[in-house]
Every structure is written in structure tokens, then in C-alpha cells.
Protein backbone atom coordinates (compact mmCIF):
# COMPACT_ATOMS: atom_id res chain seq x y z
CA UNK A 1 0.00 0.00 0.00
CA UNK A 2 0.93 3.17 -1.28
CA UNK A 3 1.63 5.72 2.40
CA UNK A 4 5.36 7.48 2.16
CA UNK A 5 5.41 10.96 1.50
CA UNK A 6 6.20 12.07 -1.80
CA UNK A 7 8.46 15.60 -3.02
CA UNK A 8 5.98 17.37 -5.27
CA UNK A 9 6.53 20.75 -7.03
CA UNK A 10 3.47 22.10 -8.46
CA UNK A 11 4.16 24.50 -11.08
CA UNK A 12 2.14 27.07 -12.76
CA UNK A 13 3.26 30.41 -14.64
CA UNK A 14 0.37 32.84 -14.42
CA UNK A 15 -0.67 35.47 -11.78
CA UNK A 16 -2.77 32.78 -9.85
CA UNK A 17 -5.78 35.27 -10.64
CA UNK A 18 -7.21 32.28 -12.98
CA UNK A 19 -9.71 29.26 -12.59
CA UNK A 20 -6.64 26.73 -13.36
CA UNK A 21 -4.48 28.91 -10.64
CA UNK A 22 -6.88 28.09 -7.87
CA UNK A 23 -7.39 24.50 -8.42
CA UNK A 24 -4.00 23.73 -9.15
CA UNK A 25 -2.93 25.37 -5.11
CA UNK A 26 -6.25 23.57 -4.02
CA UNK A 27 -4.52 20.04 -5.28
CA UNK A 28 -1.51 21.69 -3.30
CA UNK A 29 -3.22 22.22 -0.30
CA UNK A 30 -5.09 18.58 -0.37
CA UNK A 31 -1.85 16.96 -1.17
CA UNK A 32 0.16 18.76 1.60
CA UNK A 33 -3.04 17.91 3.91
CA UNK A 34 -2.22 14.15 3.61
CA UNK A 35 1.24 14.64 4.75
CA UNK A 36 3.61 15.32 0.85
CA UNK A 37 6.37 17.40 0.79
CA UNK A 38 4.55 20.41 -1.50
CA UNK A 39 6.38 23.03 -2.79
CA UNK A 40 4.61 25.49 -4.93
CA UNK A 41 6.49 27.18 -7.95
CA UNK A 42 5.72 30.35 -9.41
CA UNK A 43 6.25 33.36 -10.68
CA UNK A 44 6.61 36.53 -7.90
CA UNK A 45 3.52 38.45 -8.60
CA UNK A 46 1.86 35.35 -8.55
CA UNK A 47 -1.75 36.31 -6.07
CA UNK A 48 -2.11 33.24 -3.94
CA UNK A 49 1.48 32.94 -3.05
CA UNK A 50 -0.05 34.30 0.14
CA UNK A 51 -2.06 31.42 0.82
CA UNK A 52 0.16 28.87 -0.11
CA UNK A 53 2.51 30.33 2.88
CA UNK A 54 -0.43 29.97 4.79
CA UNK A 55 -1.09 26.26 4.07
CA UNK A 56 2.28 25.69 4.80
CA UNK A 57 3.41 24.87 1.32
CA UNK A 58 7.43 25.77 0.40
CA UNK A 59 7.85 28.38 -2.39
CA UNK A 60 10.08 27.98 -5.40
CA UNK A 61 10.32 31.39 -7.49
CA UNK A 62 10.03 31.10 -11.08
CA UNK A 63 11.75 33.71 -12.70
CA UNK A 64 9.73 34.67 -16.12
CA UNK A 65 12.92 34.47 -18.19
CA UNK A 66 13.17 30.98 -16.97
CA UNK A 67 10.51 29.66 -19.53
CA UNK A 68 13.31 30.09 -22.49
CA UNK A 69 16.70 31.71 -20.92
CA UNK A 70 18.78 28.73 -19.89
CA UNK A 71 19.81 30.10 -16.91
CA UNK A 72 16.72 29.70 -15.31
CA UNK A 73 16.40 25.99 -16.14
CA UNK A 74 20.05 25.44 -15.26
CA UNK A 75 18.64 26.67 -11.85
CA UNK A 76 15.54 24.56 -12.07
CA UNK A 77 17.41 21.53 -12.62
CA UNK A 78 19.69 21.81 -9.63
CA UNK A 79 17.29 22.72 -7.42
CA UNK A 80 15.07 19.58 -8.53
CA UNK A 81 17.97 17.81 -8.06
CA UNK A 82 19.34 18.88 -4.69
CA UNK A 83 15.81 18.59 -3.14
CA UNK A 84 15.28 15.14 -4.85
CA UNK A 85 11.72 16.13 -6.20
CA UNK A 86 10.11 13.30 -7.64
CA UNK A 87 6.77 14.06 -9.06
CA UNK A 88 6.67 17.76 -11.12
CA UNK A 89 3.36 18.97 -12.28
CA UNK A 90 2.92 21.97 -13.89
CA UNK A 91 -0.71 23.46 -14.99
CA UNK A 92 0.17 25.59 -17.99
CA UNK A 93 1.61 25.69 -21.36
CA UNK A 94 4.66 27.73 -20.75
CA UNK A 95 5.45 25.90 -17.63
CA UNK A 96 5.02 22.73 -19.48
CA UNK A 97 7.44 24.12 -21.94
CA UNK A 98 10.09 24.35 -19.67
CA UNK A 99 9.70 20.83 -18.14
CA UNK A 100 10.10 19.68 -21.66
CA UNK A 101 13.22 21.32 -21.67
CA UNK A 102 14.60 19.89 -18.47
CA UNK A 103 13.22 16.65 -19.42
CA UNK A 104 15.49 16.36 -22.48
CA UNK A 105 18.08 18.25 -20.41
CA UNK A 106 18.29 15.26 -18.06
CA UNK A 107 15.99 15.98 -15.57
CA UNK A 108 14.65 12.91 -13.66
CA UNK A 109 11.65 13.43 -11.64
CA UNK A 110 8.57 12.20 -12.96
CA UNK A 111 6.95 15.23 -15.08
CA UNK A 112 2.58 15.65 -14.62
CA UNK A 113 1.11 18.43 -16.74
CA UNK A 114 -2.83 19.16 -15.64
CA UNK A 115 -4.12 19.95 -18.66
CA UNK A 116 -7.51 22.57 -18.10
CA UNK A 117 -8.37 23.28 -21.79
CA UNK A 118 -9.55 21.41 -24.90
CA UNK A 119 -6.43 20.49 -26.93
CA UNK A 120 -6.72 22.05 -30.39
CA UNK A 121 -4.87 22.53 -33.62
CA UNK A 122 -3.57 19.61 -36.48
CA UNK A 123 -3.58 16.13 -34.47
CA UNK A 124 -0.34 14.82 -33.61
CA UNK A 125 1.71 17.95 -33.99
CA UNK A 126 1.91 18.10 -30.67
CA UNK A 127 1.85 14.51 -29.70
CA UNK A 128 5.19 14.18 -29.67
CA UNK A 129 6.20 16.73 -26.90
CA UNK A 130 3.05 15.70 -25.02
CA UNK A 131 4.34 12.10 -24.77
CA UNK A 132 7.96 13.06 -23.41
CA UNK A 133 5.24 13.71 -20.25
CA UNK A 134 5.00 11.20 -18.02
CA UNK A 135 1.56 11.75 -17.59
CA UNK A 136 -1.29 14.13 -18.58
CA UNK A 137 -4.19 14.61 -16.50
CA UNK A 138 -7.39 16.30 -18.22
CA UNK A 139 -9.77 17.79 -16.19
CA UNK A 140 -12.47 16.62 -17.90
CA UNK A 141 -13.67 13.79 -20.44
CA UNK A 142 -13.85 16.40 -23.34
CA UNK A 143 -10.06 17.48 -22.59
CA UNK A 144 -8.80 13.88 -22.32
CA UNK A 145 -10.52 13.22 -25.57
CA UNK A 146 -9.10 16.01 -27.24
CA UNK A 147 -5.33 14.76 -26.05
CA UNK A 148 -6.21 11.50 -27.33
CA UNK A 149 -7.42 12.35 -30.51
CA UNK A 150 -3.97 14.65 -30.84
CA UNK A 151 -1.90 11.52 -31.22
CA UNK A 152 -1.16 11.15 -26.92
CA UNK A 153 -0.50 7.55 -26.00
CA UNK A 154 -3.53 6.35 -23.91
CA UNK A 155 -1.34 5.77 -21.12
CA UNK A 156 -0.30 8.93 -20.78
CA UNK A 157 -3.15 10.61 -20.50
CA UNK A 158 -6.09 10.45 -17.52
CA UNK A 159 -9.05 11.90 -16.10
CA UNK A 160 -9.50 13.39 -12.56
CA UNK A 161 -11.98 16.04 -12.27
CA UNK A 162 -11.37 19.47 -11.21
CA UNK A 163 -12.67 20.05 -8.19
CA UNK A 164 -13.58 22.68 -5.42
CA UNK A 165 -13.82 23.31 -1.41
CA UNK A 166 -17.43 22.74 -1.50
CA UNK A 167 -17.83 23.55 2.46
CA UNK A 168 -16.66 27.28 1.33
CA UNK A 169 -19.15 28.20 -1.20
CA UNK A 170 -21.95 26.33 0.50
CA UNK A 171 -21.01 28.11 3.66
CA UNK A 172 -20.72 31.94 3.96
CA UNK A 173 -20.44 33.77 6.74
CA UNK A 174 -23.77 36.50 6.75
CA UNK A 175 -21.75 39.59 7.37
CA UNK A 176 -19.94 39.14 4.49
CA UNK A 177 -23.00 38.34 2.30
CA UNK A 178 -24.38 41.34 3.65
CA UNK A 179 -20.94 43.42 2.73
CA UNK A 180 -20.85 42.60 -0.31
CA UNK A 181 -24.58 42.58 -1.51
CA UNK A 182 -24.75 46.32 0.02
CA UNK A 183 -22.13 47.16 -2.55
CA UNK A 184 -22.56 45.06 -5.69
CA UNK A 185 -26.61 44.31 -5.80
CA UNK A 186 -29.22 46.43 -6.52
CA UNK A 187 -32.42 46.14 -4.46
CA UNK A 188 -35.63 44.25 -6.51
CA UNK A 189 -33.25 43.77 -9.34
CA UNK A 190 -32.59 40.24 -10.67
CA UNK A 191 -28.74 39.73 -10.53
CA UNK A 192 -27.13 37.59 -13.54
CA UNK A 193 -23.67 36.77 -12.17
CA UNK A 194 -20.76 35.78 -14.50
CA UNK A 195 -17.34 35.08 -13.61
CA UNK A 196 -15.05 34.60 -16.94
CA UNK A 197 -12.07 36.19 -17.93
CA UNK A 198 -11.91 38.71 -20.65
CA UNK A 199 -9.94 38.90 -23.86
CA UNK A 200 -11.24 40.69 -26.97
CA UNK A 201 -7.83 39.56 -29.68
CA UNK A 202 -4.73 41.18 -29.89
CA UNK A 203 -6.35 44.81 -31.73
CA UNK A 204 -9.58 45.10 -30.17
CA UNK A 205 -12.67 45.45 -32.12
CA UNK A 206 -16.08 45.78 -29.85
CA UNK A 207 -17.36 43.40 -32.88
CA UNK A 208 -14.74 40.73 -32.25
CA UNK A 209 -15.45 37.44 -30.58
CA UNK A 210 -14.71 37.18 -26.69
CA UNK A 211 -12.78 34.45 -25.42
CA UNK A 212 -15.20 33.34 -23.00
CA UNK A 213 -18.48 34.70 -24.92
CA UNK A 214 -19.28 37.54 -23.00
CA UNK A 215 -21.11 39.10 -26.13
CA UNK A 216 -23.58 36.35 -26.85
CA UNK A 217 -24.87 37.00 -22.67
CA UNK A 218 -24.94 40.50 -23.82
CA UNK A 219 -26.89 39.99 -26.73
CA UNK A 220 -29.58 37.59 -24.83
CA UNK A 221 -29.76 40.26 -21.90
CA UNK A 222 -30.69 42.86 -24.41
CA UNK A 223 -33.86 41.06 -24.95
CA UNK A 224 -34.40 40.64 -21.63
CA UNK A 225 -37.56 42.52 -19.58
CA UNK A 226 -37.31 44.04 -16.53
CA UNK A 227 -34.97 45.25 -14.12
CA UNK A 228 -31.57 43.38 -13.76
CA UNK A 229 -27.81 43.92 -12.55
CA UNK A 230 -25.32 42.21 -14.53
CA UNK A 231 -22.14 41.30 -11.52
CA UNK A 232 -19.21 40.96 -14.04
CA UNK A 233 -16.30 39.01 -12.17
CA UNK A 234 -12.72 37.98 -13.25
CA UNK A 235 -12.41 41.52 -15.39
CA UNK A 236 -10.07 43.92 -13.97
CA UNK A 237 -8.14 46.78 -15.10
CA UNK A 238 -9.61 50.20 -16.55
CA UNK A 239 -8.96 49.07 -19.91
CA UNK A 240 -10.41 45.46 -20.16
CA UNK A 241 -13.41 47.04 -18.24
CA UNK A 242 -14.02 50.10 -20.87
CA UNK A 243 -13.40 47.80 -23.72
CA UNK A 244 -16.21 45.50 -22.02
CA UNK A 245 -18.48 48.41 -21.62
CA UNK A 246 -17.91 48.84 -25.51
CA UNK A 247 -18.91 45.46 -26.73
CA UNK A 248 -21.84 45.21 -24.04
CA UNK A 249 -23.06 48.46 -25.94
CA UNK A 250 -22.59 46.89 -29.60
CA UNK A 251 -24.03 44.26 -28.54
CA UNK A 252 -27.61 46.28 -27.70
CA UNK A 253 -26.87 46.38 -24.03
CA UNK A 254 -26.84 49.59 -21.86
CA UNK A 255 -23.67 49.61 -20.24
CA UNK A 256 -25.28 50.99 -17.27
CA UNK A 257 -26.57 47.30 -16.36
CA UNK A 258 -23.25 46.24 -15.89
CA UNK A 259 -21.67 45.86 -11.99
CA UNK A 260 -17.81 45.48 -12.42
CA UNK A 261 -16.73 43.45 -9.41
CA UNK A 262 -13.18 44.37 -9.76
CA UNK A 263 -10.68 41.56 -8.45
CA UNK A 264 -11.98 39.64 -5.77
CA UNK A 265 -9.59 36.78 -3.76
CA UNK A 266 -12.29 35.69 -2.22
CA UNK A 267 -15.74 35.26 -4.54
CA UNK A 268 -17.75 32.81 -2.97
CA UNK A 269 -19.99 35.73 -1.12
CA UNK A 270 -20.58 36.89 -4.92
CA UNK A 271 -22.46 33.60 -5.79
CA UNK A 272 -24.87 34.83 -3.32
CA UNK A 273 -25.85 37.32 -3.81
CA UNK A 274 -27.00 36.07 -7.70
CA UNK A 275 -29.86 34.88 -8.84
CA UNK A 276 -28.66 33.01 -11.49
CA UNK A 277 -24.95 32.45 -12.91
CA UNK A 278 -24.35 32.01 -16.49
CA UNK A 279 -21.02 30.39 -18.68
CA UNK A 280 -21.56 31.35 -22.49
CA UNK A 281 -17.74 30.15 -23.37
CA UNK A 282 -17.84 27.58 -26.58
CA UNK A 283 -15.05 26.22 -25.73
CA UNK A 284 -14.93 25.31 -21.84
CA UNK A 285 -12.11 22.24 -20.86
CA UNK A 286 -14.41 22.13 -17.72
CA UNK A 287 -16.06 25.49 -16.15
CA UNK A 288 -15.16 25.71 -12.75
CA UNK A 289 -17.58 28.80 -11.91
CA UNK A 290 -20.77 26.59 -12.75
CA UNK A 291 -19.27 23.82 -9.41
CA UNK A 292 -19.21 26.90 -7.44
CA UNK A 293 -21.88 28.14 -8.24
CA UNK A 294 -23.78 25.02 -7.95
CA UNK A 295 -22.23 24.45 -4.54
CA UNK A 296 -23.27 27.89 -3.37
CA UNK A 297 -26.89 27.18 -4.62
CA UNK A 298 -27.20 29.55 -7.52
CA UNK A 299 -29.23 27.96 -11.08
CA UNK A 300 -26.45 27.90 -13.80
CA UNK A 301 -26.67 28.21 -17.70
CA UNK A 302 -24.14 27.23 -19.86
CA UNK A 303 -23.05 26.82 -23.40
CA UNK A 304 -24.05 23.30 -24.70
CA UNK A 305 -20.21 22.32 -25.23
CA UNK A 306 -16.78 20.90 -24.34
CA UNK A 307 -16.98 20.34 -20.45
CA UNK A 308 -19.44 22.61 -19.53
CA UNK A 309 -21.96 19.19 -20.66
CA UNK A 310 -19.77 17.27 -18.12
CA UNK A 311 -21.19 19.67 -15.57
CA UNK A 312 -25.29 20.35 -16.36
CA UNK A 313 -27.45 17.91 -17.43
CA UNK A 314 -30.10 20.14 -19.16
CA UNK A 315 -33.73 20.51 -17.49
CA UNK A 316 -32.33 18.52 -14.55
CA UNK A 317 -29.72 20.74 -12.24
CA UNK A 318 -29.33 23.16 -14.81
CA UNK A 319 -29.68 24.54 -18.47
CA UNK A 320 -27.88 24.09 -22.01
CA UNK A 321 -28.63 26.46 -24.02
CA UNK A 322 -27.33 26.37 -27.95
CA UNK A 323 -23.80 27.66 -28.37
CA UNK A 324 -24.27 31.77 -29.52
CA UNK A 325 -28.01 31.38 -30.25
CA UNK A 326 -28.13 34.34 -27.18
CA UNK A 327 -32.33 33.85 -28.58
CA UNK A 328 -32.12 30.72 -26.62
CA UNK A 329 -29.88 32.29 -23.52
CA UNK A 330 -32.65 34.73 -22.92
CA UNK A 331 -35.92 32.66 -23.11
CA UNK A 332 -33.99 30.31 -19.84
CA UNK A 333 -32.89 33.25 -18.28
CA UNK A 334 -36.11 34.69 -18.20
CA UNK A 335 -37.63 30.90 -17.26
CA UNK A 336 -35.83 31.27 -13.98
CA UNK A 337 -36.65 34.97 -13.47
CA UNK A 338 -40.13 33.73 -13.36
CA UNK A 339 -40.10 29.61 -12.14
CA UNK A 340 -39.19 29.18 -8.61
CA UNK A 341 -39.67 25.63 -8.75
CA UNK A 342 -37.45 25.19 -11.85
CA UNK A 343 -35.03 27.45 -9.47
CA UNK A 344 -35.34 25.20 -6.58
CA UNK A 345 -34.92 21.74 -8.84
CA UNK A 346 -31.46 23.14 -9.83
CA UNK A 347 -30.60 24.11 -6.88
CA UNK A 348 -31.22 20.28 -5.12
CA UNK A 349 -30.03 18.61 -8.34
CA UNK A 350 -27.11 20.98 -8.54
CA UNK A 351 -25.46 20.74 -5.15
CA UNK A 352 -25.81 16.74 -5.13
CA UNK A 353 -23.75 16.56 -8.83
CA UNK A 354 -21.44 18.62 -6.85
CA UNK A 355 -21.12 16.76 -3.76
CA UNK A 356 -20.63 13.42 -6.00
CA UNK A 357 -18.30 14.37 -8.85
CA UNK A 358 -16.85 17.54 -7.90
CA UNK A 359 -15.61 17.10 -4.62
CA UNK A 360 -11.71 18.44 -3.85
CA UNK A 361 -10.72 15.81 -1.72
CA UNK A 362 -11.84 13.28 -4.53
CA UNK A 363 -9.67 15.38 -6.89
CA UNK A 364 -6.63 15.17 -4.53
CA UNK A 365 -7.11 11.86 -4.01
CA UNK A 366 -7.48 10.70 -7.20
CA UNK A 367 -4.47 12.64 -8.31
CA UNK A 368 -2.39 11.63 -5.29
CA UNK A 369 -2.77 7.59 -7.12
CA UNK A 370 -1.77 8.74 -9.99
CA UNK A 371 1.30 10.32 -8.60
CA UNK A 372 1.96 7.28 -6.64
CA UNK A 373 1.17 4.77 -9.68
CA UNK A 374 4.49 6.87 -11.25
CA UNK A 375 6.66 6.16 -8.76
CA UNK A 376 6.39 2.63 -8.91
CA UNK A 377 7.01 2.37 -12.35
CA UNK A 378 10.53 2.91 -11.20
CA UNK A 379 10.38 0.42 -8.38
């Protein structure tokens, strides 16, 4: 039986502001729970460096220039070596690309990469570098489908899903409801949460598509009757904002509707203070806001694709509606403005898909096998 404690660095090269951030120090925290060795690599502006302290977990800085200037891997390496790390995961590309690097540099702990999006592009043009991984864990059925259709050996490549702290969305404190609805909500107004990052291309066009679909909500709440407040989460900065603002108003919405959150640490008051939470991205490896949401008790909508099906079964804790048809967003919004038993099947239906797929300390465990099934292979 599997019980020593393992040397894991868990890698990822963002600002920890995004959805893939958070679950990949949420694995950390699990795994240093059960007694590993975690350290937790990253970059120095990286926002839940805090918490990781916190939990306990060692840091390892990741200097940017590390992804391609040798010097940084030359660093990498020794310190993997000197600490005797044996399992590496990282949870995004460029960190991934650097791994490769040490793996053909001679680097010999067992390399993980958590993949959180739906592998795209010509099949098996990337197979090759994917299968100098050890192993690549999808979040979801749709993402470990797309590896394995890209040419990825089938046993290099599992399933565990991403998973959240259920006991903190499900379990708010009422002050800080009460904080945060007093500045965010507006009183008799129905409040559409979303919580999506934004990116409009390289030369923004209000016109242009939005990486997580933030125009087709716009264009279904245009339709919409009545008073609502849009809470916009996971945009920040004055310029992302304005250019939001822009393609809300192309899109036939006022941007008066819209309630910019600003960045939040901590979001799990947000979910409830909506009345409903919507995920319009096409293209979702899983759709991590729809658990929370779920877990906090708020009816979702989402896209009908990639993971987000993994997540809602239509009519039952949730609704599908038809990928940009923002027609069919705003005839189910407007079914839960107006059904509160609809609202209240969700809600059940929702927190028990939660509670038995969804679960962190399934995720951990799950993932802590897989780290452990590695090791032996050298045994």
C-alpha cells in the first residue's frame, strides 16, 4: 500500500488570478493535507502565493525568463535535483514548456502536466512533446478526448476532475453576504452573475469574438424585460473594463446594467448574492464557476459544449442552451426569473452533482494515485 510521502513541485506560470491557478494550489493544499512534501512554484507576482505560505506549502520562485533563458532551467534543474523532487506537475503551457526542456536536459523526476483546456490545432503535432510527459491529467472527459485524438499515448493521459472546497461556497459567513450585496446588488433587481475572464484579440474590435463569450450574454440580456444587474467578475483593469463596456453596448446592451466586481480573492460571497450564474464560453475544458456556483446554490446556464456538458445535465440541475443562439440564452434566463420551482430543482439537483463528482478531496485523491502509480514504475 501506497503511504510514504512524496516531493511534489506544483508549477504554474500565471498570476494565480485564474480558474486553473486556484485548483492547481487547491490540489496543493489537499496533497500537503495528507502529509507530501509540497512546494509550490511560481512566478513573484503570482496572487495566492499568500495562501500557499499559509497552508504551509514551500515556495520555489520562477523567474519569467526561466521559460526560455537557460539560466533559469540550469537553476531549475539543480534545485530539482538537490531537493530530490520526484513528481513535477505543472498546470500551464509555458510551464510545461520548460519541463520539456529539463526533461530532455536530463531531468529525472517524474513530469505531470494538468491539462484545463480542450487540446486544439492539427492532431499529432503536438503529440510528440506531449508524450515526453510522463503523464497528462485532463480535467475533464472532453479534454482527455481532445489529447487523445492529438496523437497522446492512452497511457499517458487520464481523467480526474477538477474540483472545489465545497464547504466554502456552501457556507458563507452572513456579514460578508451582507458586505458585499450592500455594494454590488441592486435592491428588486434580478442579478445575472458571470465570472469569466476577458480577452477581446490582440487589436480590439467591440465586434470581435470574446474568449469566453461575453457578447452572446450580452446579446440575450438585451432582450431581456425588466430590471436586472449584470455582476461581471474575473475583469479587472480600466482598460479590459471600458473595452467591455464597448462590446456590451454593440451588442444592444446599456452599459449601465453592468456591476464590475473588480478583483476579488475571495468570490464565494458573490455567488450569493445572484440569482442566477451564467457560462456562455464555446469552448470550456471544464467550467469551474458553474461547481461553485452550484455548490453555493445559484441555477447555472451554460453553453451546450466541451466540459461545460460534463457539468449540467439540461432541465435537470441546470440549463444548455445552444452555443451563440443568445435567442435561446434569454428565453432560460427569463424561465428562472419567473419559475421558482425550476429554481429550486437546480438548486437540489445541482449541489448533489457537486457533492458526487466535484468534490476536492476526490480530486486530490485521485491525483495523489496517480502520482503514486508513477513512482512505482521505477520500483
Amino acid at each position: 500500500m501506497d503511504s510514504r510521502p512524496l516531493k511534489i513541485l506544483s508549477m504554474i506560470s500565471d498570476n494565480g488570478r485564474g480558474g486553473s491557478d486556484r485548483l492547481a494550489l487547491d490540489i496543493s493544499k489537499g496533497l500537503k493535507r495528507l502529509g507530501h512534501r509540497v512546494i509550490w512554484g511560481s512566478p513573484s507576482g503570482d496572487e495566492l502565493r499568500g495562501e500557499a505560505v499559509e497552508a504551509g506549502i514551500e515556495i520555489y520562485n520562477l523567474s519569467p525568463s526561466g521559460w526560455v533563458d537557460m539560466t533559469g532551467l540550469t537553476a531549475f534543474l539543480k534545485f530539482c535535483r538537490d531537493e530530490k523532487i520526484e513528481i513535477v506537475n505543472a498546470h500551464h503551457s509555458r510551464a510545461r514548456h520548460m519541463l520539456l526542456l529539463a526533461r530532455l536536459c536530463g531531468l529525472d523526476s517524474k513530469v505531470v502536466f494538468t491539462r484545463h483546456c480542450i487540446l486544439s490545432g492539427v492532431p499529432y503535432v503536438s503529440a510528440f512533446y506531449f508524450n515526453l510527459i510522463d503523464m497528462n491529467i485532463a480535467v475533464s472527459n472532453v479534454v482527455k478526448k481532445s489529447l487523445l485524438r492529438g496523437g497522446i499515448s492512452t497511457n499517458r493521459a487520464a481523467m480526474v476532475y477538477g474540483g472545489i472546497d465545497i464547504d466554502k461556497f456552501s457556507q458563507q459567513k452572513a456579514e460578508q453576504i451582507e458586505m458585499v450585496s450592500n455594494k454590488f446588488s441592486r435592491n428588486g433587481a434580478f442579478n445575472i452573475g458571470i465570472v469569466a475572464r476577458y480577452y477581446g484579440g490582440k487589436v480590439f474590435k467591440p465586434d470581435s469574438s470574446t474568449m469566453k463569450g461575453h457578447e452572446f450574454l450580452f446579446r440575450a440580456l438585451a432582450l431581456l424585460p425588466g430590471d436586472f444587474n449584470v455582476l461581471v467578475l474575473g475583469v479587472w483593469g480600466n482598460k479590459d473594463i471600458e473595452n467591455l463596456k464597448l462590446v456590451a453596448e454593440y451588442n444592444g446592451l446599456s452599459p449601465g446594467r453592468l456591476t464590475f466586481c473588480d478583483f476579488q480573492r475571495e468570490i464565494a460571497p458573490f455567488y450569493k448574492i445572484m440569482d442566477v450564474n451564467i457560462l456562455p464560453s464555446q469552448n470550456e475544458g471544464l467550467g469551474l464557476t458553474l461547481i461553485e456556483a452550484m455548490a453555493a446554490g445559484v441555477p447555472c446556464i451554460g453553453a451546450d459544449s466541451g466540459g461545460i456538458r460534463e457539468i449540467i445535465d439540461d432541465g435537470i440541475n441546470g440549463f444548455l442552451f445552444q452555443p451563440g443562439n443568445s435567442k435561446d440564452l434569454s428565453e432560460k434566463i427569463q424561465i428562472l426569473q419567473k419559475d421558482t420551482e425550476t429554481r429550486s430543482l437546480f438548486i437540489r439537483n445541482g449541489k448533489e452533482k457537486v457533492a458526487k463528482l466535484f468534490d476536492i478531496k476526490k480530486t486530490v485523491t485521485e491525483t495523489e494515485k496517480i502520482f503514486y502509480s508513477l513512482i512505482r514504475q521505477n520500483s
